[in-house]
PDB file of N, CA and C in Angstrom:
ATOM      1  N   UNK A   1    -206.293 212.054  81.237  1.00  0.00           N
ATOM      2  CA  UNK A   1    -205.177 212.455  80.392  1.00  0.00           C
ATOM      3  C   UNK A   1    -204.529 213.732  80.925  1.00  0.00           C
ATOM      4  N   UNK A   2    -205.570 214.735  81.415  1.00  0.00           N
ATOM      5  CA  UNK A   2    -205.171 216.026  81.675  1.00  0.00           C
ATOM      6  C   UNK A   2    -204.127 215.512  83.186  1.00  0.00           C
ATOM      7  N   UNK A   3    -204.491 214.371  84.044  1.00  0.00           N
ATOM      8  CA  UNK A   3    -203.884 214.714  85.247  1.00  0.00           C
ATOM      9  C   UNK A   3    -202.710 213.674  84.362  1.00  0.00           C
ATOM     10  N   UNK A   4    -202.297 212.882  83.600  1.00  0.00           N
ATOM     11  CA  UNK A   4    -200.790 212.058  83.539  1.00  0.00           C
ATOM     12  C   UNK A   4    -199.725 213.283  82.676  1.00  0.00           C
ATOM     13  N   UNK A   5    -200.289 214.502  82.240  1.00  0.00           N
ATOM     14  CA  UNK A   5    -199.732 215.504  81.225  1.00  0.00           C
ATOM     15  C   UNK A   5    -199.065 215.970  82.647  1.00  0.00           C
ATOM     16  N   UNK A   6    -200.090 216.235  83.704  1.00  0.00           N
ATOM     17  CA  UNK A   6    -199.744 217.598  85.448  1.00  0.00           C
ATOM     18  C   UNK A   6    -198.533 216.838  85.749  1.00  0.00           C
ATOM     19  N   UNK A   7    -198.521 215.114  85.881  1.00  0.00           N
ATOM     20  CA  UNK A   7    -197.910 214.990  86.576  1.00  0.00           C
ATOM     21  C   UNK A   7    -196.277 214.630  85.645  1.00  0.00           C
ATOM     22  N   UNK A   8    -196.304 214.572  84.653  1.00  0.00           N
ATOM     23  CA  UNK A   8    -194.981 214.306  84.154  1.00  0.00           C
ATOM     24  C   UNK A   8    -194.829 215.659  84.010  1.00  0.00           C
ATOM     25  N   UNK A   9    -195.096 217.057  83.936  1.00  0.00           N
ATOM     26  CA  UNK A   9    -195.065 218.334  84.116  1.00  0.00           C
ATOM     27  C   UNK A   9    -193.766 218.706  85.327  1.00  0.00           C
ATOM     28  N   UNK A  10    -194.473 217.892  86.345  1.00  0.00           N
ATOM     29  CA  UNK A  10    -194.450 218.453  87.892  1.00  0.00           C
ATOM     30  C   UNK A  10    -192.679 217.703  88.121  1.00  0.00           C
ATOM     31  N   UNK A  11    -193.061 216.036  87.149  1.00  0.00           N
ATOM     32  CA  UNK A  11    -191.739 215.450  87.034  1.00  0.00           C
ATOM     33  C   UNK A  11    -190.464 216.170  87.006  1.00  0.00           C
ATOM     34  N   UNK A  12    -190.626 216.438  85.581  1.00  0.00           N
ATOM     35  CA  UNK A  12    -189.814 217.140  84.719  1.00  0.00           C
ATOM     36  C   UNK A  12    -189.463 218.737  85.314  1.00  0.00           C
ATOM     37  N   UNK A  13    -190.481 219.304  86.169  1.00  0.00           N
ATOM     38  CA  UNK A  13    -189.886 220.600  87.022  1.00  0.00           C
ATOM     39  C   UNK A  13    -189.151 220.020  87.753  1.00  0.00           C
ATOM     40  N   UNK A  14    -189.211 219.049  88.513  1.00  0.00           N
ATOM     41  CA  UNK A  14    -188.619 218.771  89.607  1.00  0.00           C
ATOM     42  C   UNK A  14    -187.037 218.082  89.476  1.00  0.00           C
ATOM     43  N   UNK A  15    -186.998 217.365  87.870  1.00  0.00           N
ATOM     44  CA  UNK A  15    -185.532 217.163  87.711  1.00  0.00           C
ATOM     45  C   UNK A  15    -184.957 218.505  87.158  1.00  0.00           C
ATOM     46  N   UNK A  16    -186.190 219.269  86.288  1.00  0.00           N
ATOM     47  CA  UNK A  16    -184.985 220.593  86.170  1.00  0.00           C
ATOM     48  C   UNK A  16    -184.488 221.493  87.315  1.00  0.00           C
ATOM     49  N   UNK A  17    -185.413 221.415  88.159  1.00  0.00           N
ATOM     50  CA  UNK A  17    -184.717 222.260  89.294  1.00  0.00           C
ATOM     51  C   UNK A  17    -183.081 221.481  90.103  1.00  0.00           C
ATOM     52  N   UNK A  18    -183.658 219.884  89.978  1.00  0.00           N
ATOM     53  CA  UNK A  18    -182.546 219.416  90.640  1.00  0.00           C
ATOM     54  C   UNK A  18    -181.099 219.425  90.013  1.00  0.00           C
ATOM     55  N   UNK A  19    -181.250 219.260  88.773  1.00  0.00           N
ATOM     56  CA  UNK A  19    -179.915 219.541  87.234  1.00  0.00           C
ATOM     57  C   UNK A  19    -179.681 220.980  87.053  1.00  0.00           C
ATOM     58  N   UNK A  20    -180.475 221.474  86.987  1.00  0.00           N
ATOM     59  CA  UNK A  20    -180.842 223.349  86.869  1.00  0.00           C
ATOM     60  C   UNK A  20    -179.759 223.284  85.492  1.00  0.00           C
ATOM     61  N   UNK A  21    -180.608 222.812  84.323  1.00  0.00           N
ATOM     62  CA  UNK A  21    -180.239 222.706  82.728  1.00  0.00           C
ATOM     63  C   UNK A  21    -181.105 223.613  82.299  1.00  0.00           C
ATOM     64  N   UNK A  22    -180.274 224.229  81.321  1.00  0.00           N
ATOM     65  CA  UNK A  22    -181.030 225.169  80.381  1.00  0.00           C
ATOM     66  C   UNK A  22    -182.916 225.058  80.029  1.00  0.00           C
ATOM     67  N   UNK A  23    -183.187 224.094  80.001  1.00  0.00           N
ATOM     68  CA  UNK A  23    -184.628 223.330  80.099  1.00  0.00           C
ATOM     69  C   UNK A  23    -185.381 223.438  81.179  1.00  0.00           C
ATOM     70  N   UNK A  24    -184.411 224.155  81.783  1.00  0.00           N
ATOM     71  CA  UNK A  24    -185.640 224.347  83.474  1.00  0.00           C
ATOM     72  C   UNK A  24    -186.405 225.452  82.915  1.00  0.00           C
ATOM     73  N   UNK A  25    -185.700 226.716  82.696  1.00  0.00           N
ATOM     74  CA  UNK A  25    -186.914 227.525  81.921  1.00  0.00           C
ATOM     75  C   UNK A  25    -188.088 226.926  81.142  1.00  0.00           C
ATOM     76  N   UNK A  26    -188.023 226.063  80.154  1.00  0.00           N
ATOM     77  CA  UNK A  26    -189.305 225.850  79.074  1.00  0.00           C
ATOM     78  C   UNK A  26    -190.324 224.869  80.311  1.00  0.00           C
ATOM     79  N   UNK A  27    -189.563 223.827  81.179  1.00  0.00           N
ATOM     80  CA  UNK A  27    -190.338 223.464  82.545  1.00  0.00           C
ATOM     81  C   UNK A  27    -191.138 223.977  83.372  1.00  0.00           C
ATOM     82  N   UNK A  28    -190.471 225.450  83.611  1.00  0.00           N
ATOM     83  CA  UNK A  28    -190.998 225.960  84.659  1.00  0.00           C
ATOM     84  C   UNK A  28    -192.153 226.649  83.551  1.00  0.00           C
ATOM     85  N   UNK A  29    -192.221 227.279  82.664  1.00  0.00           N
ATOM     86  CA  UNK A  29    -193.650 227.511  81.201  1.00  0.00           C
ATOM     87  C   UNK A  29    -194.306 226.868  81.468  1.00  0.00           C
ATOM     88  N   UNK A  30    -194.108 225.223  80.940  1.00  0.00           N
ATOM     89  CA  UNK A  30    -194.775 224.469  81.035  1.00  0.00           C
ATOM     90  C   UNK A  30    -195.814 224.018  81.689  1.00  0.00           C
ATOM     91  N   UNK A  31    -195.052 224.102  83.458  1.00  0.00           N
ATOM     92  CA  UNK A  31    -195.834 223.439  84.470  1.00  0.00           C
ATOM     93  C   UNK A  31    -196.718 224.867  84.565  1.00  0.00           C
ATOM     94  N   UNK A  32    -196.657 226.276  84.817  1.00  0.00           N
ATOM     95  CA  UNK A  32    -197.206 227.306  84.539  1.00  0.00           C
ATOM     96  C   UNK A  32    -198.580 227.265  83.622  1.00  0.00           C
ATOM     97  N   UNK A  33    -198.102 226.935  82.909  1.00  0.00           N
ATOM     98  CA  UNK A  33    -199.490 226.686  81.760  1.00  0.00           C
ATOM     99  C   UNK A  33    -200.142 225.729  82.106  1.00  0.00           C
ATOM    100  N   UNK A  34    -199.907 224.641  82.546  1.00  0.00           N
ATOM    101  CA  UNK A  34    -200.845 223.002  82.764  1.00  0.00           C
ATOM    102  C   UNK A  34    -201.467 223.672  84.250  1.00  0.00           C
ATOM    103  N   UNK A  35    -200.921 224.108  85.242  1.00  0.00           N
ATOM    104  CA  UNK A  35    -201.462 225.106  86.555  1.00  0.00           C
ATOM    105  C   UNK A  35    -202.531 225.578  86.035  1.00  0.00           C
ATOM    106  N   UNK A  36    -202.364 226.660  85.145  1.00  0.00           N
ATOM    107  CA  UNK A  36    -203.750 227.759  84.528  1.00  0.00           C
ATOM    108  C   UNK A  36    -204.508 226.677  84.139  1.00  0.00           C
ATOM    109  N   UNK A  37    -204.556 225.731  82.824  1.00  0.00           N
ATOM    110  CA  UNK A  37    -205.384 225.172  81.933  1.00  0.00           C
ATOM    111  C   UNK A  37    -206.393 224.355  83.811  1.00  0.00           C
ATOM    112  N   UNK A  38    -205.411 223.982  84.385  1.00  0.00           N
ATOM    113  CA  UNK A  38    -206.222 222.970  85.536  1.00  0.00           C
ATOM    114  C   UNK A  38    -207.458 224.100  86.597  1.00  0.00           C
ATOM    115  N   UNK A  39    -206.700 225.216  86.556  1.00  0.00           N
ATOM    116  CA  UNK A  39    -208.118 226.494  87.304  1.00  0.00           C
ATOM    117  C   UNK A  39    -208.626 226.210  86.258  1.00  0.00           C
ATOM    118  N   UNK A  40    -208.432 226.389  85.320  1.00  0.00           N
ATOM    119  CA  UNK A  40    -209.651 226.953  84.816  1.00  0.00           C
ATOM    120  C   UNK A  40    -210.844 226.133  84.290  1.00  0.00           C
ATOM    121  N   UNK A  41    -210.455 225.100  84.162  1.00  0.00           N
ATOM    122  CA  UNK A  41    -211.870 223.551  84.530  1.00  0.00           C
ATOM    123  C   UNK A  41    -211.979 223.617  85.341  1.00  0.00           C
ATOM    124  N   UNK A  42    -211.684 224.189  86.871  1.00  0.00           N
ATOM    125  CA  UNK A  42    -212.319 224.370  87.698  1.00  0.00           C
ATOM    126  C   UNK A  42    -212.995 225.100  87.877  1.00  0.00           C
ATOM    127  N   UNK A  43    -212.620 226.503  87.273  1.00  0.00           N
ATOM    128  CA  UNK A  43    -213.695 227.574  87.158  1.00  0.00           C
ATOM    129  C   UNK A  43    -214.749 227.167  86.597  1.00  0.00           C
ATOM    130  N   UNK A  44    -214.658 226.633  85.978  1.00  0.00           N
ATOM    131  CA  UNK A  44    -215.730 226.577  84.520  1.00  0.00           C
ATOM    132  C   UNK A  44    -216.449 224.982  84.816  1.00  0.00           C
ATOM    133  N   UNK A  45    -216.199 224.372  86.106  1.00  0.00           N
ATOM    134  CA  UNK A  45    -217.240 223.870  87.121  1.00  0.00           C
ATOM    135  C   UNK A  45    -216.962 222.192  86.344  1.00  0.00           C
ATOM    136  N   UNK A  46    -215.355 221.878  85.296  1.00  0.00           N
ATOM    137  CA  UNK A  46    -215.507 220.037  84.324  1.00  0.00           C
ATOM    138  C   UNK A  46    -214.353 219.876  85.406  1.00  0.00           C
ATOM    139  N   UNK A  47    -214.736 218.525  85.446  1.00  0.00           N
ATOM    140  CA  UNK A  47    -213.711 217.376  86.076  1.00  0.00           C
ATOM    141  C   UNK A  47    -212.891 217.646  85.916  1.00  0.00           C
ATOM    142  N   UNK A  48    -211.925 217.892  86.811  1.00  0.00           N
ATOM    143  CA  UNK A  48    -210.042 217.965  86.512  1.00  0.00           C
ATOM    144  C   UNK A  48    -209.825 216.758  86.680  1.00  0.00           C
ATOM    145  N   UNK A  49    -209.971 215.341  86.876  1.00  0.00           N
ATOM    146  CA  UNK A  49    -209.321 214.328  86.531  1.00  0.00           C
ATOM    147  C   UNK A  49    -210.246 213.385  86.135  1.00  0.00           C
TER     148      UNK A  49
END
């Protein structure tokens, strides 16, 4: 679940950068936060996918 959330994340950065709509900001949050949440199951040694 955690990797189909990364990758419609990564989607959705990638059309806001290409449109560059007001929504690229809350995108670029977004993918920011799903980045951290993914270290840090790695830190903490659980499956990232």
């Amino acid at each position: 679940m955690l990797w189909t959330i990364c990758m419609i994340l990564i989607v959705l950065w990638l059309v806001g950068m290409v449109t560059s709509y007001t929504m690229g900001g809350l995108i670029h949050i977004l993918l920011v936060i799903a980045i951290i949440v993914v270290l840090l199951r790695v830190i903490q040694g659980r499956k990232v996918l």
